[in-house]
N, C-alpha and C. Protein backbone atom coordinates (compact mmCIF):
# COMPACT_ATOMS: atom_id res chain seq x y z
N UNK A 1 27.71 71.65 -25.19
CA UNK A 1 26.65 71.97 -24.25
C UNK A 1 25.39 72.44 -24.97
N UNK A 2 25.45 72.69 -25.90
CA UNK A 2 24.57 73.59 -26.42
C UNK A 2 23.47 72.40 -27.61
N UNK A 3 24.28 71.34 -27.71
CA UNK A 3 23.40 70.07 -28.34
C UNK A 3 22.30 70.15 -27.21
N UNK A 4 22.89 69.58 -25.91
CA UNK A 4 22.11 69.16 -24.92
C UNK A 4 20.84 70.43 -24.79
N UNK A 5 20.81 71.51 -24.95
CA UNK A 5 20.05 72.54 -24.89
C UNK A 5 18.99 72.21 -25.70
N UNK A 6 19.17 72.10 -26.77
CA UNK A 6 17.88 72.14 -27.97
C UNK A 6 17.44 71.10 -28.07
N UNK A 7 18.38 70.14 -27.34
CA UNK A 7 17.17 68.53 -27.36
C UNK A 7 16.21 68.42 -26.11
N UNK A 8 16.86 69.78 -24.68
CA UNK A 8 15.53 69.54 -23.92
C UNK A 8 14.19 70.44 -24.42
N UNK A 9 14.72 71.04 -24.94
CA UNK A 9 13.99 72.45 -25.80
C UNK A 9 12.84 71.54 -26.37
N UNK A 10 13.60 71.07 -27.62
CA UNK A 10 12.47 70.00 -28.30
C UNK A 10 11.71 69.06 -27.95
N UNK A 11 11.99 68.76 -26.62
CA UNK A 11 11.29 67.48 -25.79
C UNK A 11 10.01 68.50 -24.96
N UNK A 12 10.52 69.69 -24.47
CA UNK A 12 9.22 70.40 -23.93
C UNK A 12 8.50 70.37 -24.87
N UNK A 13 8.62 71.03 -25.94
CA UNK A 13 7.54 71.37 -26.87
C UNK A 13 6.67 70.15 -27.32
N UNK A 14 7.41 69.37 -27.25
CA UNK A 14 6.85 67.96 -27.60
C UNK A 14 5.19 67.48 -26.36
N UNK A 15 6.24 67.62 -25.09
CA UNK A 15 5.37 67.52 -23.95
C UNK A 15 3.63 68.33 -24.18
N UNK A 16 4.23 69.79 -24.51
CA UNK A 16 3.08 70.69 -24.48
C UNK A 16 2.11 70.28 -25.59
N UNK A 17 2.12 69.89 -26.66
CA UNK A 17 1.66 69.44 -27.61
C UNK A 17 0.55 68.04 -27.37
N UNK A 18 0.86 67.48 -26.53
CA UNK A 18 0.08 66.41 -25.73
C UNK A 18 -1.23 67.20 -25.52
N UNK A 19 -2.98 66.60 -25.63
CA UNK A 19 -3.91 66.86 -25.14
C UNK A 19 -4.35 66.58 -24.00
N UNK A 20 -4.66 67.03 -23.14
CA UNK A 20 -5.15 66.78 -21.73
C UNK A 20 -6.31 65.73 -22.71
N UNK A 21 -6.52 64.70 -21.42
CA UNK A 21 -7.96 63.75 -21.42
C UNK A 21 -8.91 64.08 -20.69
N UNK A 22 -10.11 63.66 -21.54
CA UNK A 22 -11.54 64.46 -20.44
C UNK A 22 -11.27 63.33 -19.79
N UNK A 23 -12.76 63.97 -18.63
CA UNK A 23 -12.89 63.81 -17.45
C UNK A 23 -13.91 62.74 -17.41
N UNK A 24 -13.90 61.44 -16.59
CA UNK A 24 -15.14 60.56 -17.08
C UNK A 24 -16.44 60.98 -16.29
N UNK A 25 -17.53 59.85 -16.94
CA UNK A 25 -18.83 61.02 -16.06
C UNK A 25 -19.08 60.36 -15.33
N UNK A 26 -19.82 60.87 -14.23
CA UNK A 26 -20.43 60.43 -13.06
C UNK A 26 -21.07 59.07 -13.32
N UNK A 27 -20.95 58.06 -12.77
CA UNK A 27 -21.98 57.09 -12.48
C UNK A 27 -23.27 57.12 -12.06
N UNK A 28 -24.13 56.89 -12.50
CA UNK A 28 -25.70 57.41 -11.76
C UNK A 28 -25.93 55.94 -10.83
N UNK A 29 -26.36 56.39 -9.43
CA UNK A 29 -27.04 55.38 -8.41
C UNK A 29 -25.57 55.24 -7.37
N UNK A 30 -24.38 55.97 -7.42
CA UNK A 30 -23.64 55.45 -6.72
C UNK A 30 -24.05 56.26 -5.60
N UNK A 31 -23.92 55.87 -4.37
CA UNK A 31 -23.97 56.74 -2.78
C UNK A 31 -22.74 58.13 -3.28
N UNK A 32 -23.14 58.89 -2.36
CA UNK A 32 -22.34 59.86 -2.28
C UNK A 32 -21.41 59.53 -0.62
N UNK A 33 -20.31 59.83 -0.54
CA UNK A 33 -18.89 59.13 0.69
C UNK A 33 -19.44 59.57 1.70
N UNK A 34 -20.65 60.43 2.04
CA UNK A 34 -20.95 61.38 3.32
C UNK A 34 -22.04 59.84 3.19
N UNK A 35 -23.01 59.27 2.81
CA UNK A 35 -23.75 57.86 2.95
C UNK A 35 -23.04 56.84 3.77
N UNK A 36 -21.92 56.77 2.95
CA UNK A 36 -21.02 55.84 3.65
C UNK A 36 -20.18 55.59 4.62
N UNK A 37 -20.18 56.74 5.59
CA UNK A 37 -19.60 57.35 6.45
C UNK A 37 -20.83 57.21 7.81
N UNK A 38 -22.17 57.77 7.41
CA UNK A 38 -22.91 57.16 8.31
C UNK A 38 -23.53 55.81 8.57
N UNK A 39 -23.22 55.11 7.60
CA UNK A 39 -23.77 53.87 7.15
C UNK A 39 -22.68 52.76 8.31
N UNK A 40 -21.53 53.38 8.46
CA UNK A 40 -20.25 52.59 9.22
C UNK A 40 -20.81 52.86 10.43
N UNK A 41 -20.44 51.56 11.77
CA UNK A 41 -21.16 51.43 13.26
C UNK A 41 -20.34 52.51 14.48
N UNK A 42 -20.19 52.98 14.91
CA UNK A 42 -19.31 53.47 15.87
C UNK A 42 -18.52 52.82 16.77
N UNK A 43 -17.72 53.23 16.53
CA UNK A 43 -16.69 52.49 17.94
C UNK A 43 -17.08 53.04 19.38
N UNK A 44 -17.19 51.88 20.40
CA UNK A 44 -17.75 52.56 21.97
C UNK A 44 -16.26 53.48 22.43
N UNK A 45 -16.85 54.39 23.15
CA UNK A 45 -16.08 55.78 23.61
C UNK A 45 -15.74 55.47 24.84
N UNK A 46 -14.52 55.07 25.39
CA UNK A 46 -14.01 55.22 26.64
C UNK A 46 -14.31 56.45 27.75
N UNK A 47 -14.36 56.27 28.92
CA UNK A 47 -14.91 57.08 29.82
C UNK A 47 -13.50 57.89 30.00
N UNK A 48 -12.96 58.70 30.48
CA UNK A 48 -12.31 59.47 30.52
C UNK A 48 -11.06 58.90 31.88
N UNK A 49 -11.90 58.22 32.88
CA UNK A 49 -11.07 57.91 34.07
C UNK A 49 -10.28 56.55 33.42
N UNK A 50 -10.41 55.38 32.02
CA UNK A 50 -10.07 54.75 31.85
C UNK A 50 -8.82 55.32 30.92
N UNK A 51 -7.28 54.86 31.82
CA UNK A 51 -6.42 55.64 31.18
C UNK A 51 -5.24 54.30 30.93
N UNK A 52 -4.08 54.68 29.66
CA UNK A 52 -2.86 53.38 29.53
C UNK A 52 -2.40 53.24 30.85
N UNK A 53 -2.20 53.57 32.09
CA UNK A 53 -1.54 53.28 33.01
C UNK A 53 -2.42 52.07 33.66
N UNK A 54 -3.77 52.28 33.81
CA UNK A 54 -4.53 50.85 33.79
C UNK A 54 -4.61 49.57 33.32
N UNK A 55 -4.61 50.08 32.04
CA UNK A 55 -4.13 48.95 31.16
C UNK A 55 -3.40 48.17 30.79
N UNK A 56 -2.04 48.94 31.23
CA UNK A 56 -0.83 48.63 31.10
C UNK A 56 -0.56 47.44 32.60
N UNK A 57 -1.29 47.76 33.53
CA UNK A 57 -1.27 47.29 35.14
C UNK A 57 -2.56 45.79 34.38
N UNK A 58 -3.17 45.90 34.07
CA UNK A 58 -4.03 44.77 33.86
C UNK A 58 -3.51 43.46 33.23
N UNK A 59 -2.76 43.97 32.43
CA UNK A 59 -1.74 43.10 31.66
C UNK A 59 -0.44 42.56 32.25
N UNK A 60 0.03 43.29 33.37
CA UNK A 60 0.83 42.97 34.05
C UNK A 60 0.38 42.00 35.32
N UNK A 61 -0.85 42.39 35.71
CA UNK A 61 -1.16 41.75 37.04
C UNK A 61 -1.56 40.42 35.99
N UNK A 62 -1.83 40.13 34.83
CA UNK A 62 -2.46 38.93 33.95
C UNK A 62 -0.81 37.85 33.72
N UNK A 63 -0.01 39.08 33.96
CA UNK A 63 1.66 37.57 33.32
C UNK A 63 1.99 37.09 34.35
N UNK A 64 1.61 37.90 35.65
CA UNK A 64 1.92 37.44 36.79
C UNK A 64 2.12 36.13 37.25
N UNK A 65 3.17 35.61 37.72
CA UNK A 65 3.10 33.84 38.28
C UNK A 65 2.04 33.76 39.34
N UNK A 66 1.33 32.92 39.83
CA UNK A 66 0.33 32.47 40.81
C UNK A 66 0.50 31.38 41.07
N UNK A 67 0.04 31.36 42.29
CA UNK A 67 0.06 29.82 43.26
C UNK A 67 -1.46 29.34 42.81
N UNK A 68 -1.05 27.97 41.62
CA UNK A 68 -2.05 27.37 41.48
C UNK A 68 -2.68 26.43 42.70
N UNK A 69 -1.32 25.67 43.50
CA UNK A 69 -1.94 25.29 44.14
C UNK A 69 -2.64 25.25 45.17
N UNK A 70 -2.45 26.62 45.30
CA UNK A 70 -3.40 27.30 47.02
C UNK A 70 -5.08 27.72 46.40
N UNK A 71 -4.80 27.74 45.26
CA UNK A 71 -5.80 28.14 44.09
C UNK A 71 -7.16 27.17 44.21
N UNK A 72 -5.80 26.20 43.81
CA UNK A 72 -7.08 24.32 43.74
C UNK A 72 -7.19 24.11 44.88
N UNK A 73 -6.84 23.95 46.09
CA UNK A 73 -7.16 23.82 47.33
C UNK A 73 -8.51 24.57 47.68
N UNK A 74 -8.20 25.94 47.82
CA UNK A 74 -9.30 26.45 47.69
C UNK A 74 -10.39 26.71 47.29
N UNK A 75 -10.72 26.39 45.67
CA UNK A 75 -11.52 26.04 45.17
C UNK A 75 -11.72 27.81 44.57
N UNK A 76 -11.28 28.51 44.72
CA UNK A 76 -11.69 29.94 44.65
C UNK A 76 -11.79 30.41 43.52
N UNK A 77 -10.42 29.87 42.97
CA UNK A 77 -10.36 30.49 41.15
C UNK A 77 -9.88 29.81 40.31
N UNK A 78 -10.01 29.49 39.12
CA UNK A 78 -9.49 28.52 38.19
C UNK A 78 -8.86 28.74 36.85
N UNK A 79 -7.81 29.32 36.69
CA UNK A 79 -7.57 30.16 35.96
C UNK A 79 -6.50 28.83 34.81
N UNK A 80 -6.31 29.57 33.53
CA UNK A 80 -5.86 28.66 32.52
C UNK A 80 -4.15 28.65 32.74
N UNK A 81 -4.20 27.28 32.42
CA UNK A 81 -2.31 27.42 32.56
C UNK A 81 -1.33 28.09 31.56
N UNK A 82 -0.52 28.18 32.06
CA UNK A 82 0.37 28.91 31.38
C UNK A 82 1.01 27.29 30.01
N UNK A 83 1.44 28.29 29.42
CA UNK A 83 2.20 26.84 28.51
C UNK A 83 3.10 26.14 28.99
N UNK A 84 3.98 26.16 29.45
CA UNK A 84 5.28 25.91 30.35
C UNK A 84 4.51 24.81 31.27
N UNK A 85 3.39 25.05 32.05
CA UNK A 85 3.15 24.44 33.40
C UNK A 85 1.88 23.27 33.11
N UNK A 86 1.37 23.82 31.61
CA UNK A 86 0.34 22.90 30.84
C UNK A 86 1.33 21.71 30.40
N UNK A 87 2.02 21.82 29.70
CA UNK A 87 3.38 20.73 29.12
C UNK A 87 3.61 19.74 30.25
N UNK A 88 3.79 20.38 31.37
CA UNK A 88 4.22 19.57 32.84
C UNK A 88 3.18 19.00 33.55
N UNK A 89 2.35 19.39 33.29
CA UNK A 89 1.17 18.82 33.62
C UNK A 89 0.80 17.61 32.92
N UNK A 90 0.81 17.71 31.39
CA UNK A 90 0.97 16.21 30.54
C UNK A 90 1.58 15.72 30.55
N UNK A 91 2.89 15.68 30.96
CA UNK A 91 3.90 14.95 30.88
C UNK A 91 4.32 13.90 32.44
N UNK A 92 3.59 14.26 33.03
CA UNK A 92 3.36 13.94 34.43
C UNK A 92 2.66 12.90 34.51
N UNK A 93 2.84 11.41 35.07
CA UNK A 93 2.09 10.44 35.01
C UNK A 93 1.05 10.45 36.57
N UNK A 94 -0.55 10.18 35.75
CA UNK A 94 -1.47 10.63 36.57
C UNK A 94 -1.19 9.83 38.41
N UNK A 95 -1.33 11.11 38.67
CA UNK A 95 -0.91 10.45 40.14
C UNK A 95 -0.26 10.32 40.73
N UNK A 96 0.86 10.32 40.03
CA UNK A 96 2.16 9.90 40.31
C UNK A 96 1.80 7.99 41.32
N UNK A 97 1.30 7.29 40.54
CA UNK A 97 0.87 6.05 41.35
C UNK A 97 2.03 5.02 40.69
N UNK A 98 2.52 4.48 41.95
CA UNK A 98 3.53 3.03 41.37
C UNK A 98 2.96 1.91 41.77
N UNK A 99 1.95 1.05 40.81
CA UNK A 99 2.04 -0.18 40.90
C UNK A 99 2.84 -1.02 41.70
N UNK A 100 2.26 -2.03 42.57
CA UNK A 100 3.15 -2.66 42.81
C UNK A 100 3.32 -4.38 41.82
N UNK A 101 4.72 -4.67 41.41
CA UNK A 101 4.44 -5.78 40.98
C UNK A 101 3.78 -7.13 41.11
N UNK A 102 3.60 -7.48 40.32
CA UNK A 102 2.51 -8.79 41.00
C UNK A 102 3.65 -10.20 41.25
N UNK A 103 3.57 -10.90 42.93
CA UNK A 103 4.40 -11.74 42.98
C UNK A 103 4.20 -12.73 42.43
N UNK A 104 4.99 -13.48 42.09
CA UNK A 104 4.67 -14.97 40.89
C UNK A 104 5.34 -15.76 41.72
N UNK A 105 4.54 -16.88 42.20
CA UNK A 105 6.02 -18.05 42.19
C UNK A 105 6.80 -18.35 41.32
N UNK A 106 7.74 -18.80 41.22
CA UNK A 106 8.35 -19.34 40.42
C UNK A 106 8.30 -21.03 39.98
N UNK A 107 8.35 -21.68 40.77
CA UNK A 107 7.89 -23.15 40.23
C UNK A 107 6.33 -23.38 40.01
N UNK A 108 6.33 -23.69 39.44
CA UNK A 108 4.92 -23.99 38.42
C UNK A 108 4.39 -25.86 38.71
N UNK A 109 3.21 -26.15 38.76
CA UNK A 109 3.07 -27.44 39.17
C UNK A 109 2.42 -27.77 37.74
N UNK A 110 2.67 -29.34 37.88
CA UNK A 110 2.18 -29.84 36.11
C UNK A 110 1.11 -29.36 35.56
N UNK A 111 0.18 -29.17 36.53
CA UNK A 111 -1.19 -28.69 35.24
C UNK A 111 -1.27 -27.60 34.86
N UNK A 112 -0.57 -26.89 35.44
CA UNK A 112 -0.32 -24.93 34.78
C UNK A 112 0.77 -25.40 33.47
N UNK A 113 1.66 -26.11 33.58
CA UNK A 113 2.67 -26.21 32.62
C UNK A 113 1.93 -26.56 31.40
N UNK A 114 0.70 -27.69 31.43
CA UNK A 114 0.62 -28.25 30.74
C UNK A 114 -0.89 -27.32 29.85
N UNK A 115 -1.57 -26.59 31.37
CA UNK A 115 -2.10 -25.63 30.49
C UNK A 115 -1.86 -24.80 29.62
N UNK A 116 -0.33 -24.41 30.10
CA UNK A 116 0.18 -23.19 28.90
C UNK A 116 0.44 -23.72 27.98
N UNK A 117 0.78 -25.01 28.04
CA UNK A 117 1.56 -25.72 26.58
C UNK A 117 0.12 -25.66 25.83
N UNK A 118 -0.95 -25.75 26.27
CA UNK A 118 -2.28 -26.34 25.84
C UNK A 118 -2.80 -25.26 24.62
N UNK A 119 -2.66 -23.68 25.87
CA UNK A 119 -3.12 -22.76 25.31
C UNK A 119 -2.39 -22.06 24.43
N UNK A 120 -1.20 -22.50 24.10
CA UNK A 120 -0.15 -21.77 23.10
C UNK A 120 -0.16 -22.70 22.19
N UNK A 121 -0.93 -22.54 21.13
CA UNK A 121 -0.75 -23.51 19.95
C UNK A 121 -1.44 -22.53 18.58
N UNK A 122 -0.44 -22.57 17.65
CA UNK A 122 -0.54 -22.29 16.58
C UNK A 122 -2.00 -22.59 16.10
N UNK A 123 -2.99 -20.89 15.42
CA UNK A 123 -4.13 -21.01 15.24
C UNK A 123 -4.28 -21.65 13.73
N UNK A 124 -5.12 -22.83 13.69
CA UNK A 124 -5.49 -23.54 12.78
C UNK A 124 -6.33 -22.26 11.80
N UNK A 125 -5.79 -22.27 10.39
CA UNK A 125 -6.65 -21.65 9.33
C UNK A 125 -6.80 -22.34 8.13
N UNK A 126 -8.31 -21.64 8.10
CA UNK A 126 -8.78 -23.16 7.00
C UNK A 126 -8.24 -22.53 5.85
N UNK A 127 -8.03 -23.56 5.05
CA UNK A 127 -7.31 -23.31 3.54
C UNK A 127 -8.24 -23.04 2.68
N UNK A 128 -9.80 -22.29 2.21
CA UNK A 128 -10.73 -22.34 1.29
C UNK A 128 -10.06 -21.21 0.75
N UNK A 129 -10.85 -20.82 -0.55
CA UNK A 129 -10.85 -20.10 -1.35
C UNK A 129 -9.64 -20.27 -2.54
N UNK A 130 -9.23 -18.96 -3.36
CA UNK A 130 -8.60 -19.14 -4.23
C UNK A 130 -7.11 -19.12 -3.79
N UNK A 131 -6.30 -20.08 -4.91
CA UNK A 131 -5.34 -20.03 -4.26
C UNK A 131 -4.24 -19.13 -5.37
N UNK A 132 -3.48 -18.14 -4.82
CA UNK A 132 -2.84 -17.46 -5.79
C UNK A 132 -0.84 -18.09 -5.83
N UNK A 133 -0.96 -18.26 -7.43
CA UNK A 133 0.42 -18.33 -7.90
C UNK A 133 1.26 -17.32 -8.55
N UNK A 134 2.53 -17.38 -8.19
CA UNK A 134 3.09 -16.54 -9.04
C UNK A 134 2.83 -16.53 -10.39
N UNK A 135 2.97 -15.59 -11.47
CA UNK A 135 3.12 -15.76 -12.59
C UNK A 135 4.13 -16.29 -13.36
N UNK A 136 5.49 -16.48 -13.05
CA UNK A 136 6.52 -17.35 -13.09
C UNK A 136 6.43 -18.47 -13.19
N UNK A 137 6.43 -19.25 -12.01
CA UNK A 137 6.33 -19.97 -11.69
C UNK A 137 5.15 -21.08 -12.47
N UNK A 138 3.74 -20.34 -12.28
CA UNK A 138 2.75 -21.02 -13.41
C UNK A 138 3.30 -21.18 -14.75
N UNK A 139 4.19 -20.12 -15.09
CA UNK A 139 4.63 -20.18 -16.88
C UNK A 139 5.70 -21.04 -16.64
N UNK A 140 6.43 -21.58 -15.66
CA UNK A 140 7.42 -22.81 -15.45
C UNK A 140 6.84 -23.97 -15.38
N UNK A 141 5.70 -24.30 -14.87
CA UNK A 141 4.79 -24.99 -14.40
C UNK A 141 4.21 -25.48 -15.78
N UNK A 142 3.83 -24.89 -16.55
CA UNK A 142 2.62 -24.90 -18.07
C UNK A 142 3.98 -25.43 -18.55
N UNK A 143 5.15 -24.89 -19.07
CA UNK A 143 6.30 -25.62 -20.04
C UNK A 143 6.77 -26.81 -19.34
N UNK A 144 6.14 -27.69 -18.32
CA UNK A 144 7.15 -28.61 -17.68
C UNK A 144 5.49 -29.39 -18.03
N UNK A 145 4.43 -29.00 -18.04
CA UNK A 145 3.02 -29.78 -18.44
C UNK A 145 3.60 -30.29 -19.95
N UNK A 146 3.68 -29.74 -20.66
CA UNK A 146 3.84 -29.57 -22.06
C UNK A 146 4.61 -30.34 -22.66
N UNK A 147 5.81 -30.25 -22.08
CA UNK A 147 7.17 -31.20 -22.23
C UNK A 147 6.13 -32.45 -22.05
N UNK A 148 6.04 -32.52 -20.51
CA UNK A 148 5.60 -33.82 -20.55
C UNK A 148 4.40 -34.52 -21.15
N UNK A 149 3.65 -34.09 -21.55
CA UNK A 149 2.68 -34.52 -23.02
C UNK A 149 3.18 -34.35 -24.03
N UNK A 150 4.55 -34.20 -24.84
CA UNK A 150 4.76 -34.50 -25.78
C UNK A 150 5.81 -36.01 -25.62
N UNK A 151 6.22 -35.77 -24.38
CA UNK A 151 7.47 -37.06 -24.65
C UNK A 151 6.36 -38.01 -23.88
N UNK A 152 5.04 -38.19 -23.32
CA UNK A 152 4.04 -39.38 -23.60
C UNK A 152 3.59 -39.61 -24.59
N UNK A 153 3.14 -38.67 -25.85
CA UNK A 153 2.81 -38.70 -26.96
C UNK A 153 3.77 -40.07 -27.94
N UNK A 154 5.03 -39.12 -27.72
CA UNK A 154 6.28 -39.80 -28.16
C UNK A 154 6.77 -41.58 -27.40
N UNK A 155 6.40 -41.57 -26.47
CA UNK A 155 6.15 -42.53 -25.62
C UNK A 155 5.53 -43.58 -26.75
N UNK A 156 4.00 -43.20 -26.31
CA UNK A 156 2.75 -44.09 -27.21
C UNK A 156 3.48 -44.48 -28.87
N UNK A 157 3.64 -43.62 -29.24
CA UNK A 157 3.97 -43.45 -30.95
C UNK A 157 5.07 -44.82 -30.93
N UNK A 158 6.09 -44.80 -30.07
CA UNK A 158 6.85 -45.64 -30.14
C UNK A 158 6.20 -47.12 -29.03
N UNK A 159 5.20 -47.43 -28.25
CA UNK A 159 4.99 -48.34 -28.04
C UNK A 159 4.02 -49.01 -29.17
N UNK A 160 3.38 -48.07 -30.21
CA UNK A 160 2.72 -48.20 -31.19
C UNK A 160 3.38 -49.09 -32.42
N UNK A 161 4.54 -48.24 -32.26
CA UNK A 161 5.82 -48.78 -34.02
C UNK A 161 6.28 -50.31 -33.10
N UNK A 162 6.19 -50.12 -31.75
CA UNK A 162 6.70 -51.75 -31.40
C UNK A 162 6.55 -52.83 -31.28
N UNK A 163 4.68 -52.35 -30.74
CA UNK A 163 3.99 -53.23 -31.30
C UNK A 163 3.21 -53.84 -32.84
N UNK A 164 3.54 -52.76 -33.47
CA UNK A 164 3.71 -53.16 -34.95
C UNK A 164 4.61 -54.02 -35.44
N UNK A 165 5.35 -54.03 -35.18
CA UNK A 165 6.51 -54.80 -35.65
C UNK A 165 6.71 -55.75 -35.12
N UNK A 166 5.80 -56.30 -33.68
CA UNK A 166 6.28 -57.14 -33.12
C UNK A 166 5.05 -58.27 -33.82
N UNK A 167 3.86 -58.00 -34.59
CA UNK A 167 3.22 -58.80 -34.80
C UNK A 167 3.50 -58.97 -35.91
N UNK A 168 4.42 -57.35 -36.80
CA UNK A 168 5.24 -58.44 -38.15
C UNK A 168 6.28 -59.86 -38.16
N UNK A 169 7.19 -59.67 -36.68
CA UNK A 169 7.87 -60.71 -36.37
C UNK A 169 6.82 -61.97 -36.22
N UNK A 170 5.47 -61.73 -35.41
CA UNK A 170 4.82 -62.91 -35.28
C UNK A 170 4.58 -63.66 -36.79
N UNK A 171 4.34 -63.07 -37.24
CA UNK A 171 3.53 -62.87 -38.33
C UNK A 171 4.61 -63.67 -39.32
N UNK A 172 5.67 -63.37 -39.42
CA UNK A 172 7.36 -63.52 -40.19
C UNK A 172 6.97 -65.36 -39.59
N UNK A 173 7.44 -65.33 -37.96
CA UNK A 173 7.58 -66.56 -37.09
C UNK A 173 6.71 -67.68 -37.55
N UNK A 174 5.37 -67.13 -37.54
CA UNK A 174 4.35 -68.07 -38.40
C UNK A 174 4.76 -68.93 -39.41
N UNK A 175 5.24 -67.79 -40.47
CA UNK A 175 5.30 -67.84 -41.71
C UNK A 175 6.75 -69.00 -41.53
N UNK A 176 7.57 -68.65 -40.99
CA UNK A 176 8.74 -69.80 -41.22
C UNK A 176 8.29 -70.76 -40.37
N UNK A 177 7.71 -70.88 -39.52
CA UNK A 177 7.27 -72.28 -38.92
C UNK A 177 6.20 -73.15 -39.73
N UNK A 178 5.73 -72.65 -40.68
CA UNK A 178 4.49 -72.77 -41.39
C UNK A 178 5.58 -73.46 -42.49
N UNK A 179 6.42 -72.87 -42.97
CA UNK A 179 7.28 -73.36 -44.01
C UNK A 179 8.47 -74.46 -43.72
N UNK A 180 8.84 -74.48 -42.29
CA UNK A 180 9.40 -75.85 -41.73
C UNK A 180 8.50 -76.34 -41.52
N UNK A 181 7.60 -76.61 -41.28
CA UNK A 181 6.64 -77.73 -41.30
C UNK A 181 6.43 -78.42 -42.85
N UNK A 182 6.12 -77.76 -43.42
CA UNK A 182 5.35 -77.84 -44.99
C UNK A 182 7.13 -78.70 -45.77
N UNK A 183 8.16 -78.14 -45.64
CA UNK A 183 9.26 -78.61 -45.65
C UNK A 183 9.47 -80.08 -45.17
N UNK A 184 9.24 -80.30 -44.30
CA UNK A 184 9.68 -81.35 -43.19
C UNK A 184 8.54 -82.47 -43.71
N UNK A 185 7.33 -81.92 -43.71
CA UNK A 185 5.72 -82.58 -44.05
C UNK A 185 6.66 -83.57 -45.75
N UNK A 186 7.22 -82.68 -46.54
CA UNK A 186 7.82 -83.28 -47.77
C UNK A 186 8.55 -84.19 -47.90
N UNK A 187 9.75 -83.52 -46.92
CA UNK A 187 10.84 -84.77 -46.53
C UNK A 187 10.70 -86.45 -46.01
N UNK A 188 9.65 -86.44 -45.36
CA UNK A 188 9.01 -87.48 -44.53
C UNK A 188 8.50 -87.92 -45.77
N UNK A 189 7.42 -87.78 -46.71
CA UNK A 189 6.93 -88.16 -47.80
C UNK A 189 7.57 -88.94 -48.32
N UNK A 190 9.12 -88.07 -48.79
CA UNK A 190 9.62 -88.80 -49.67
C UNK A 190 10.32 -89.95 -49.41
N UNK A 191 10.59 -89.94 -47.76
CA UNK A 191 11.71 -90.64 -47.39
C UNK A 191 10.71 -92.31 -47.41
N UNK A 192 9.70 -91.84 -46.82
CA UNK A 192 8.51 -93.15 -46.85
C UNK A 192 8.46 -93.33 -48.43
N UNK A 193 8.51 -92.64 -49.31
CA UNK A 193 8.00 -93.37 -50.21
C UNK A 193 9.56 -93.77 -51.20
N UNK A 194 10.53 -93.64 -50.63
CA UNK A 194 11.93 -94.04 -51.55
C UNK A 194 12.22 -95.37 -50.57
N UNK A 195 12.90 -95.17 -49.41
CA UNK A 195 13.18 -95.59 -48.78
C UNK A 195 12.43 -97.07 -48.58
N UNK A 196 11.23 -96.81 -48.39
CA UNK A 196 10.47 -98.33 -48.33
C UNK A 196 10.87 -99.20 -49.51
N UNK A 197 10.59 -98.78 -50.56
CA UNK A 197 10.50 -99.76 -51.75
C UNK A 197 11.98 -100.13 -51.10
N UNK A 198 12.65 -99.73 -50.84
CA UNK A 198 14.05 -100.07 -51.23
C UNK A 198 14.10 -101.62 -49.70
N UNK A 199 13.26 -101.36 -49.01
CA UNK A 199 13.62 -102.74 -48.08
C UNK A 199 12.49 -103.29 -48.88
């Protein structure tokens, strides 16, 4: 017990040892609270005969239910609705009026038929301006262009090598008809010139 003694011991002394802090100084130009006190408006002073039992009755005669509609008839007073009877009031179709339906015949003679057919037709829209593609689709579109200008390319190249070759064949054809002739041109020669002597 006696620990606990000398450690509150030492904690007072500690305390007392602390300097008080001055005091800060006055502000110069501030109002003094008696300024500001008259500077505030007054509240109006009730007369003495106005007491809570009045008040209390004013508020009561105000929740009161009332006959609006002896109200509007009369024209006398117009007072705001309650929430409850405002709601019912909107929700109420004006008038309470029922249409009556409109009678239709039912059979229709050709030129009404043929008017409606007339007047129900899908509205024509003109096709101008730009026309938008997927991006897909265009990049399917560009590789199927592509393909096909290379295998025309390939096309040409080979009607090119075919017709090359076909005027080497001419060309070949010439050349051996040129050489059966020149052949044949010999044979005949010789045959005229052996052959005769010999009859």
């Amino acid at each position: 017990m006696r620990l606990f003694k000398r450690k509150e011991i030492s904690e007072r002394r500690q305390i007392k040892d602390i300097p008080e802090l001055p005091r800060l100084p006055k502000l110069p130009g501030l109002p003094d609270e008696s300024e500001f006190e008259t500077a505030l408006p007054q509240l109006p002073e009730y007369s003495a005969d106005f007491s809570e039992d009045k008040f209390s009755k004013n508020i009561k005669d105000f929740q009161k239910p009332k006959n609006f509609l002896k109200e509007a008839v009369s024209g006398k007073k117009e007072e705001m609705l309650e929430a409850d009877e405002f709601v019912r009031e909107q929700m109420m179709p004006e008038h309470l009026e029922i249409k009556p339906n409109k009678l239709e015949f039912p059979y229709k003679t050709e030129n009404q038929k043929n008017f409606e057919l007339k007047s129900w037709q899908e509205p024509k829209t003109k096709k101008t301006g730009q026309v938008f593609i997927k991006i897909d689709k265009f990049e399917e579109s560009l590789k199927i262009f592509e393909l096909t200008k290379t295998k025309i390319a390939e096309m040409e190249k080979m009607l090119e090598d075919i017709k090359e070759l076909k005027e080497k064949e001419e060309k070949e054809l010439s050349y051996w008809m040129a050489e059966i002739q020149t052949i044949k041109n010999q044979t005949e020669k010789v045959e005229r010139d052996i052959f005769s002597k010999l009859e």
